[in-house]
Structures are given as C-alpha cells and as structure tokens.
C-alpha atoms as a PDB file:
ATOM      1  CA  UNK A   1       7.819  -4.194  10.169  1.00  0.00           C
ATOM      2  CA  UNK A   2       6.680  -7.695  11.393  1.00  0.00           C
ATOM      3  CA  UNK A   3       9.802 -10.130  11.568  1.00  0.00           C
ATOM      4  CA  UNK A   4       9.176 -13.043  10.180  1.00  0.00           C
ATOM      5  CA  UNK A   5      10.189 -15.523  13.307  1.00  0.00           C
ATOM      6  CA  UNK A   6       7.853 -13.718  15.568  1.00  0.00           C
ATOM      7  CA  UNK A   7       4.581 -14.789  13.978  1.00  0.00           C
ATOM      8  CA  UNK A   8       3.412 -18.243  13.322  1.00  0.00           C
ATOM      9  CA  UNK A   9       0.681 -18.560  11.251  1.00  0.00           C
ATOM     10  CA  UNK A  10      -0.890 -22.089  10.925  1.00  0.00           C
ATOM     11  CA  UNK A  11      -3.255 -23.057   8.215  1.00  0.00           C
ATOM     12  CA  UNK A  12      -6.143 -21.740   9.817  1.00  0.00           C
ATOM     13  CA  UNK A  13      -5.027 -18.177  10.365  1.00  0.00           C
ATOM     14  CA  UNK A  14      -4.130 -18.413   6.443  1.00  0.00           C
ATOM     15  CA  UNK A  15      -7.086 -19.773   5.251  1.00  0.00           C
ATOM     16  CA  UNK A  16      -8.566 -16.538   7.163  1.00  0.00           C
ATOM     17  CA  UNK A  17      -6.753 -14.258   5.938  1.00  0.00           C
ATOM     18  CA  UNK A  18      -7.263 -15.512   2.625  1.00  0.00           C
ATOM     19  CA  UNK A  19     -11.083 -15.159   2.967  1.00  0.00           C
ATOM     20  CA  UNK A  20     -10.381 -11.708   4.587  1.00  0.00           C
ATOM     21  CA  UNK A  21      -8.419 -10.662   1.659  1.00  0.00           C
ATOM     22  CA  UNK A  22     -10.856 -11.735  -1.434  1.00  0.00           C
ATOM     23  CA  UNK A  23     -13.752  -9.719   1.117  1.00  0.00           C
ATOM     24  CA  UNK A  24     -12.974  -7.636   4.113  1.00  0.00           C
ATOM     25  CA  UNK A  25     -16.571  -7.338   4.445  1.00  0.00           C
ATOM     26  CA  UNK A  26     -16.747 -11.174   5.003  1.00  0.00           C
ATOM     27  CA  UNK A  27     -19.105 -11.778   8.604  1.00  0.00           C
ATOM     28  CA  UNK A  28     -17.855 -13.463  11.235  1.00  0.00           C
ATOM     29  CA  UNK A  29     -20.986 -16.007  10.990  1.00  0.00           C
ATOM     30  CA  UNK A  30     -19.890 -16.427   6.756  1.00  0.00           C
ATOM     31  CA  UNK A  31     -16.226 -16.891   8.212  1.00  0.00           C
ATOM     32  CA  UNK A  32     -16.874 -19.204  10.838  1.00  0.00           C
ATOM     33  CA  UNK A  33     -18.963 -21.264   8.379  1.00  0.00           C
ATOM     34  CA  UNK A  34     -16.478 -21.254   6.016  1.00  0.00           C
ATOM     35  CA  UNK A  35     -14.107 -22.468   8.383  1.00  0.00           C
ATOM     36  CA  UNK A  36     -16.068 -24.816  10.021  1.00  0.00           C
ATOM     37  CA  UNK A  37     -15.567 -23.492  13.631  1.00  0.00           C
ATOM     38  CA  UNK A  38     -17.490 -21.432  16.213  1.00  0.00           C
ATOM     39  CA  UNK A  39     -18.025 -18.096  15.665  1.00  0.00           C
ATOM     40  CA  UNK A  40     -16.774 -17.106  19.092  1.00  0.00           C
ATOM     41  CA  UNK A  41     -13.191 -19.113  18.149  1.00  0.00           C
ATOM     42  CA  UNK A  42     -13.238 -17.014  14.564  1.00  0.00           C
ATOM     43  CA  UNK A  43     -13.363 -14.008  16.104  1.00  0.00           C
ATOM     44  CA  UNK A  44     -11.049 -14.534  18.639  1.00  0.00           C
ATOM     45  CA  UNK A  45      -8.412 -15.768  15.689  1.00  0.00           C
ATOM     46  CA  UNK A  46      -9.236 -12.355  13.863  1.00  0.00           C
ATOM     47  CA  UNK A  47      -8.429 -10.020  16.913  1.00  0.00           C
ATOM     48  CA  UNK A  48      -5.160 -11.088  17.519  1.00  0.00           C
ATOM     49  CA  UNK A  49      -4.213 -11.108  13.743  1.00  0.00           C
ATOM     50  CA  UNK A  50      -5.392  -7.338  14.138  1.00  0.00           C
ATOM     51  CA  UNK A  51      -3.127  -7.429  17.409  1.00  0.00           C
ATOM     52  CA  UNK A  52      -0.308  -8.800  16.122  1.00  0.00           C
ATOM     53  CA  UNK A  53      -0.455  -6.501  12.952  1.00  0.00           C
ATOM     54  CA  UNK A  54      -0.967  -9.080  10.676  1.00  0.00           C
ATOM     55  CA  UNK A  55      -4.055  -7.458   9.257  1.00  0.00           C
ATOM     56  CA  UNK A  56      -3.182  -4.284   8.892  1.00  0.00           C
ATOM     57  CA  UNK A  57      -6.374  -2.385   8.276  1.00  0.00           C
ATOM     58  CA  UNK A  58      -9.831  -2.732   6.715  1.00  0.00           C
ATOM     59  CA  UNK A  59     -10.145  -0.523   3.408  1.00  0.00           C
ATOM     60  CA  UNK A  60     -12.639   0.375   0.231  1.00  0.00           C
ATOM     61  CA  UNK A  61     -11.178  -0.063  -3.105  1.00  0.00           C
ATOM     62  CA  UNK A  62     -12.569   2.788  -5.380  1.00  0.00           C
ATOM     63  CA  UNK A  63     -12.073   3.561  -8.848  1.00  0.00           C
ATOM     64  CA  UNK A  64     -10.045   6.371  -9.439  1.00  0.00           C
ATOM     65  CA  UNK A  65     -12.074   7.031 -12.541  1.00  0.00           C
ATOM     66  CA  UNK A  66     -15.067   7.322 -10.965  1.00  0.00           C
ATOM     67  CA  UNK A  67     -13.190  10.494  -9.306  1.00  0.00           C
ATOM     68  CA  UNK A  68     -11.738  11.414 -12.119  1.00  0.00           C
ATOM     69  CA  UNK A  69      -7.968  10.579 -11.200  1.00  0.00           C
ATOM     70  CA  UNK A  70      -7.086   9.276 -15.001  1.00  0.00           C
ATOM     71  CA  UNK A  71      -3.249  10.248 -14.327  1.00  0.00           C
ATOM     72  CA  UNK A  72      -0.976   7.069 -12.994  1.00  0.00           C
ATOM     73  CA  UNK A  73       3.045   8.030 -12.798  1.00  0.00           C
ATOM     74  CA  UNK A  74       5.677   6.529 -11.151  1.00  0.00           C
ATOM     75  CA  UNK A  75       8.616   9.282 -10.270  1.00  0.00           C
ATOM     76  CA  UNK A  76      12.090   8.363  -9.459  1.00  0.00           C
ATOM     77  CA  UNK A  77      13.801  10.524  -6.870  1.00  0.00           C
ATOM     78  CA  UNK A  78      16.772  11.582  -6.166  1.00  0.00           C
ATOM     79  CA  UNK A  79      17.826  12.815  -2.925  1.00  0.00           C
ATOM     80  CA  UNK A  80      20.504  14.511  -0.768  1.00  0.00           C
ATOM     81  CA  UNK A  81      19.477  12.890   2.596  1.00  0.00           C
ATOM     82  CA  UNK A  82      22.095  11.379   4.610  1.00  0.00           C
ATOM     83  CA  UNK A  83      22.490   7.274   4.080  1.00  0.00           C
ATOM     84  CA  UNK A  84      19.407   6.071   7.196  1.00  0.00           C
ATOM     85  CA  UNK A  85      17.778   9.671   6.853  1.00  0.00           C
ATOM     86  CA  UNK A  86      14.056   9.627   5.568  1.00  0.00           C
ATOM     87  CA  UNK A  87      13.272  12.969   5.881  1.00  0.00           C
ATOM     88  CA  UNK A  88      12.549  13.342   1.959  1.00  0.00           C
ATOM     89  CA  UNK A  89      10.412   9.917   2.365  1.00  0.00           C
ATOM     90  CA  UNK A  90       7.943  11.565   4.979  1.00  0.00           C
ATOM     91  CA  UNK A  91       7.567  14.700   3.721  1.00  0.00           C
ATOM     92  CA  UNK A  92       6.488  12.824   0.376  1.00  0.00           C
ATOM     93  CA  UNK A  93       4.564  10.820   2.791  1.00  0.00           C
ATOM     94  CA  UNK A  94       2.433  13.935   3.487  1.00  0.00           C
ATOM     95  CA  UNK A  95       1.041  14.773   0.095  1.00  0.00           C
ATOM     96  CA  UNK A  96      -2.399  13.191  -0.727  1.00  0.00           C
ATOM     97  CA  UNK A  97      -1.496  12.621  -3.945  1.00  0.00           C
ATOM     98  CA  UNK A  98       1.412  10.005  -3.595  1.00  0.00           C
ATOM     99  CA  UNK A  99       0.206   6.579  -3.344  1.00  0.00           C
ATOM    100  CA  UNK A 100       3.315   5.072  -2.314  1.00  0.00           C
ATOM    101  CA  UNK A 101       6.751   5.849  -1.264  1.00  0.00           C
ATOM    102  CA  UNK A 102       9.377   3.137  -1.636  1.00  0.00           C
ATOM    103  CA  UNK A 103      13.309   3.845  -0.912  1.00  0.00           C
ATOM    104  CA  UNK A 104      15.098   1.757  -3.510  1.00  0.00           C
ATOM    105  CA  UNK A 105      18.521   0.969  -4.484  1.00  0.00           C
ATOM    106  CA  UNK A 106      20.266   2.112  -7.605  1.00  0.00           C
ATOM    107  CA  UNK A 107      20.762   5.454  -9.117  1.00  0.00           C
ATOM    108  CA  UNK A 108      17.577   7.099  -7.771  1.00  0.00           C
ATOM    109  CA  UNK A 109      16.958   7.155  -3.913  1.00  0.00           C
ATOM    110  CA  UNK A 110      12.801   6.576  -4.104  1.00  0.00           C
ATOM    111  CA  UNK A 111      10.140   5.647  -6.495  1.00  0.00           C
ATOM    112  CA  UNK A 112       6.930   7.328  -5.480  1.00  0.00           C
ATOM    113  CA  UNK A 113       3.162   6.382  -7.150  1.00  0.00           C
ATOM    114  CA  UNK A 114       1.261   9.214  -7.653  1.00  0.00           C
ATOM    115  CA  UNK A 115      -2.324   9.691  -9.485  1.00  0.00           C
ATOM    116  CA  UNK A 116      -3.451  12.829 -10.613  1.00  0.00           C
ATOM    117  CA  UNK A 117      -6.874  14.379 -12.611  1.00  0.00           C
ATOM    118  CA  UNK A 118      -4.572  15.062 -15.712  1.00  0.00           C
ATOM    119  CA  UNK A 119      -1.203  16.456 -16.862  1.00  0.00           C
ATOM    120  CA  UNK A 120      -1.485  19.722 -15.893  1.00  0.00           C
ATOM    121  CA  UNK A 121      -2.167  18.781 -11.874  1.00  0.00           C
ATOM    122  CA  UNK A 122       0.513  16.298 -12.297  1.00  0.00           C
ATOM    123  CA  UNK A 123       2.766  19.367 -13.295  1.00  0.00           C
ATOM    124  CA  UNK A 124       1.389  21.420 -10.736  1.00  0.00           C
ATOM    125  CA  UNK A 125       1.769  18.622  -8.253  1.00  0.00           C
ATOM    126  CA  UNK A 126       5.055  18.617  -9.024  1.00  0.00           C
ATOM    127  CA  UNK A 127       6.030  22.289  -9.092  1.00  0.00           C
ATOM    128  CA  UNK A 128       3.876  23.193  -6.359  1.00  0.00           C
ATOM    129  CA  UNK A 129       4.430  20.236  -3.649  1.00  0.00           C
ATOM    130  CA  UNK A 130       7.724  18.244  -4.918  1.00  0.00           C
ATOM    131  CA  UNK A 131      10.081  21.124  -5.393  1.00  0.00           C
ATOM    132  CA  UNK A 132       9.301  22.373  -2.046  1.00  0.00           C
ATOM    133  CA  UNK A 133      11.324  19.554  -0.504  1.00  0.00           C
ATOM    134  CA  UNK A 134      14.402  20.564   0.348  1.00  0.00           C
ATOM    135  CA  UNK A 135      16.517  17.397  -0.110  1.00  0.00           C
ATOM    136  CA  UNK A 136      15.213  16.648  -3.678  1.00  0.00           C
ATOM    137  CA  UNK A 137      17.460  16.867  -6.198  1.00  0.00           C
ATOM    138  CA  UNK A 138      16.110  15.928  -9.343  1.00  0.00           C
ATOM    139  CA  UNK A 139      13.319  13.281 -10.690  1.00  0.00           C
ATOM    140  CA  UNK A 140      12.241  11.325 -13.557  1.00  0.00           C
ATOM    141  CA  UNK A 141       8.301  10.704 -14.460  1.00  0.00           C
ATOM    142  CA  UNK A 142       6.822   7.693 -16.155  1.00  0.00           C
ATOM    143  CA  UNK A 143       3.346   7.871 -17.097  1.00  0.00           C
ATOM    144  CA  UNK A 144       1.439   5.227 -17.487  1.00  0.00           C
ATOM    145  CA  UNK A 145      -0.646   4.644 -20.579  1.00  0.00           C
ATOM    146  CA  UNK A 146      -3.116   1.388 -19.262  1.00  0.00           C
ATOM    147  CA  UNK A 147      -3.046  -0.708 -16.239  1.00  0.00           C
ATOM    148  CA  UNK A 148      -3.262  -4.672 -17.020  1.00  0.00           C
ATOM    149  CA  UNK A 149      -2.907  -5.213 -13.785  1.00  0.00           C
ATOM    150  CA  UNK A 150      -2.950  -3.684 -10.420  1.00  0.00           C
ATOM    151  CA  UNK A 151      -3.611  -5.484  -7.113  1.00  0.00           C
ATOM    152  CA  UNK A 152      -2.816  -4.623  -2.906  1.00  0.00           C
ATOM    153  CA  UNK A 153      -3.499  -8.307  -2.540  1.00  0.00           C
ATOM    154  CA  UNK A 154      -0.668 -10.907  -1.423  1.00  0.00           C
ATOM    155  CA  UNK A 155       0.454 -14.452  -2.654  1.00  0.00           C
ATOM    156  CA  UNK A 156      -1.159 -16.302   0.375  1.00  0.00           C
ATOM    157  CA  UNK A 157       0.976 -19.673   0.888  1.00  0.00           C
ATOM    158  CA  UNK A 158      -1.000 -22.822   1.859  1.00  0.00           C
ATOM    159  CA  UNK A 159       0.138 -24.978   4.730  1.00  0.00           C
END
C-alpha cells in the first residue's frame, strides 16, 4: 500500500490521472493536448505514476452479462485464522470467481464479491471451492437483485 506522505501529487499529475481514469485508452498526443504540454513531458509524468504505483494497471471493463455472469453476492466470512494471518484471504484470492476480498471488522472476518452464471454455480462455487478452506468457519450470502450503481473509479480531488 502507497503511504500517503510518500507521494506528492500536484495538479497536473491529477488532472492526468483524471483523464486516465474517464479513458485508459486516452493517447499520449490527446493527453498532452489536453494538458497543454509536450508530449515528451506527458509521457514522462505517466511513467513514473506507473513507477511509483500510482496507476496501478490498465484494464477493459466488460459486461458480465454479455458472459452471462447474472449472479452478484456479497459473502461474509468467518474465519479461524490467527489475528495478522491471511491465509483464508489468499486462498479466496485464488478462485476466479471472487471479485474482491476485503478483511473487515465486526462479527465476520471478510466480505468477499463474487459473480456467478446463476444460483446453482453460486452453490456449487460455494460447496465445491469455499468449503475446501480450511480456516472457514461459516458464511452468510447476500444476493443482489439490481445494481444502481457500480464503479472502480475514485473521487479525484482538485488542487
């Protein structure tokens, strides 16, 4: 994880990264346009945000209809892993299915996305993958019945 004091991002790497965001396809002659600068200096600015692990990777958003992936649940997890153990977190890590793996506070130990064709793979996703992880110890499904709203991108601040 990035700390927070060892990157300073001025208004130009923002204003990048907010182009970047709304189009990762975006050229470097459309960015440095936009920007009024020199190509050269645009792409310079880009590399070391890719150095520095600001931008994290370049990615296609597809719709999981189009494949057929209709089933959205969040599961709650518990686990038996140790208080700073994430052995439960990467072997959910592993399965294609899961979207996301977050450790949270509370009652449950993680919440994990996962999308599926339909109930039934959900349940087999979940008999044949989840209960093969040692350290679980029990979970509770939400399905999700429409999406309003779902987004990757972040609140970009301007300087």
């Amino acid at each position: 994880m990035i700390n927070e004091t060892e990157i300073i991002l001025d208004k130009t790497d923002l204003h990048i990264l907010n182009l970047m965001q709304d189009n990762a396809r975006i050229s470097n002659a459309d960015l440095a346009r936009e920007l009024g600068m020199a190509p050269s200096g645009v792409l310079e600015r880009v590399k070391k945000l890719e150095q520095k692990g600001v931008i994290l990777q370049y990615t296609a958003r597809i719709n999981p209809d189009a494949l057929q992936q209709k089933m959205l649940a969040f599961i709650f997890m518990k686990a038996a892993d140790s208080p700073g153990c994430n052995d439960t977190a990467r072997e959910l890590a592993k399965i294609p299915e899961v979207q996301e793996v977050h450790h949270i506070a509370g009652e449950d130990c993680y919440l994990v996305k996962v999308r599926t064709y339909d109930s039934a793979t959900l349940m087999a996703l979940m008999r044949g993958k989840f209960s093969k992880i040692p350290n679980l110890l029990s979970t509770r499904t939400t399905i999700v019945l429409e999406t309003v709203k779902e987004q990757q991108q972040l609140v970009i601040p301007e300087k």
